[in-house]
Protein backbone atom coordinates (compact mmCIF):
# COMPACT_ATOMS: atom_id res chain seq x y z
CA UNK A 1 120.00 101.05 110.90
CA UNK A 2 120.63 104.70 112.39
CA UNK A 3 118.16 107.67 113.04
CA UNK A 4 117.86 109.99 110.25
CA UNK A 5 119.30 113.44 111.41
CA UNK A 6 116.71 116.31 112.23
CA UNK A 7 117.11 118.44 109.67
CA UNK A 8 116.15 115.47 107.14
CA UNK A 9 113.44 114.39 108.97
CA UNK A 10 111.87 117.87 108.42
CA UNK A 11 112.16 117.48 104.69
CA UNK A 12 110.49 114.68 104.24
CA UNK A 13 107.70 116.38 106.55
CA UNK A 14 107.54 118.68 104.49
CA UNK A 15 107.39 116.57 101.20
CA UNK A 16 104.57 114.40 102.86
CA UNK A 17 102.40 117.63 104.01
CA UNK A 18 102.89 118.28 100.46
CA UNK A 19 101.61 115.01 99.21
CA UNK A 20 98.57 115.13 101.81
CA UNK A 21 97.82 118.48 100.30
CA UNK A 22 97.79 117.58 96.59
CA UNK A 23 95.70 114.52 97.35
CA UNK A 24 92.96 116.13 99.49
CA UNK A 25 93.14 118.85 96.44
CA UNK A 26 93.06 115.99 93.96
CA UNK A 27 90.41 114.44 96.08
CA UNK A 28 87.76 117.07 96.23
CA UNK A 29 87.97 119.03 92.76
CA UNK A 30 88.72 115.09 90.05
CA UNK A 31 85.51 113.55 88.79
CA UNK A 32 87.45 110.95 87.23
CA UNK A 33 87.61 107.91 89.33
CA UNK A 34 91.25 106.84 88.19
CA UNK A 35 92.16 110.27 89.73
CA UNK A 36 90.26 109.57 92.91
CA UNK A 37 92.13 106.38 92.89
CA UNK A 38 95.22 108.07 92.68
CA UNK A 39 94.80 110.69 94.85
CA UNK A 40 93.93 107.93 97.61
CA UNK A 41 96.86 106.15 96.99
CA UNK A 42 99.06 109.86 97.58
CA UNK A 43 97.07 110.41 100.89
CA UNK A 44 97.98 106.47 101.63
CA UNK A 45 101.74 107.57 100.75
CA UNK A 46 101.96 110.76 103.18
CA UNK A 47 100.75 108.73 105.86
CA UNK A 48 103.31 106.31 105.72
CA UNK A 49 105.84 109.07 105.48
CA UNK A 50 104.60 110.21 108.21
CA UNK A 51 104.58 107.27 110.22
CA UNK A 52 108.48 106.21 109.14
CA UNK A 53 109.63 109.93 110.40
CA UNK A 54 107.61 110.19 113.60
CA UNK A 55 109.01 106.63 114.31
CA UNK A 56 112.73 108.08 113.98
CA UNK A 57 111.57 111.37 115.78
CA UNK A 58 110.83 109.59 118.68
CA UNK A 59 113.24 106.77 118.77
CA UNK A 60 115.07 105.90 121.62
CA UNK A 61 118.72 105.65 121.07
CA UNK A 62 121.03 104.80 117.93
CA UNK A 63 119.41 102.11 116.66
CA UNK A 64 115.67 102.90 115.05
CA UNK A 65 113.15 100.29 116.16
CA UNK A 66 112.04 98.39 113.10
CA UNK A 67 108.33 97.45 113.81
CA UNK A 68 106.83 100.62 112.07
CA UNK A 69 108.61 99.89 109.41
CA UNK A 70 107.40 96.52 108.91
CA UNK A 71 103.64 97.91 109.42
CA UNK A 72 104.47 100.28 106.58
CA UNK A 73 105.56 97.50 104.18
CA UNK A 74 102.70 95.23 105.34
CA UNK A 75 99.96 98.48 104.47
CA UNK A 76 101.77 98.91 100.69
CA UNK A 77 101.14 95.58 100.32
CA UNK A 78 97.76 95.31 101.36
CA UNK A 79 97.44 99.17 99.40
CA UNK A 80 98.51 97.54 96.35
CA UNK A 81 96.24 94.54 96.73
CA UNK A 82 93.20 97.08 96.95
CA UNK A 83 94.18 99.76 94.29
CA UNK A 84 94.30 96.75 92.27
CA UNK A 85 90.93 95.83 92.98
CA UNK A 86 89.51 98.83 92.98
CA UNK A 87 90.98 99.69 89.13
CA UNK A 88 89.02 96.16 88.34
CA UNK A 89 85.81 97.48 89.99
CA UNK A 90 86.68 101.14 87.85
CA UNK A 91 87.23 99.20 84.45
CA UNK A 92 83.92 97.37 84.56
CA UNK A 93 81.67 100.33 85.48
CA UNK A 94 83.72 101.99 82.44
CA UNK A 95 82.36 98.85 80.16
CA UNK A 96 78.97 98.76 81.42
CA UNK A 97 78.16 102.20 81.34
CA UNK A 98 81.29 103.88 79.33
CA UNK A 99 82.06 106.69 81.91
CA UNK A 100 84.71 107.44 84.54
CA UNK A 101 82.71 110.13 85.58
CA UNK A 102 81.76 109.77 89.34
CA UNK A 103 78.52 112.35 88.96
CA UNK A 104 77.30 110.67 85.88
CA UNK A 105 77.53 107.56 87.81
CA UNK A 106 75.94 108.51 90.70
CA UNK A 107 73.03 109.82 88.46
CA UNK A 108 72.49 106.06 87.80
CA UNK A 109 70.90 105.37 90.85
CA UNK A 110 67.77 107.62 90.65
């Protein structure tokens, strides 16, 4: 396993500034909760971008050092696990109280 050159490294970057960016957008303006679920899971994506291209930024050498790599795997994994709970948590509120609406919902409690 080589370094990625420079040049590529500043692409993806870019594309993961661009992911944080339409997540925190998707974040703050959805009511739906599937679309907060997404938009977690894109935030959860740039920073594992980010951590795979700062680990070949600042690796030592030829050869990249694989442990950040194997963190990233481990955190999809454990990402999956909890986007998959999490869409089991969103389809029962949407039976019980047929809404994905996070105001509506939060209207509940008063």
């Amino acid at each position: 396993m080589s370094a990625i050159p420079f040049d590529n490294i500043y692409i993806i970057l870019a594309f993961s500034v661009a992911l944080l960016a339409i997540g925190i957008y998707a974040l703050t303006t959805k009511q739906n909760m599937i679309k907060f679920l997404i938009a977690i899971e894109l935030l959860l994506d740039a920073g594992h971008l980010n951590f795979i291209a700062f680990s070949n930024i600042f690796s030592t050498g030829v050869v990249v050092d694989p442990l950040p790599h194997a963190v990233v795997i481990l955190s999809i994994c454990v990402g999956g696990c909890v986007a998959g709970v999490a869409l089991a948590l969103i389809i029962q509120a949407y039976r019980i109280h047929a809404t994905l609406n996070s105001r509506r919902l939060n209207q509940l409690k008063y």
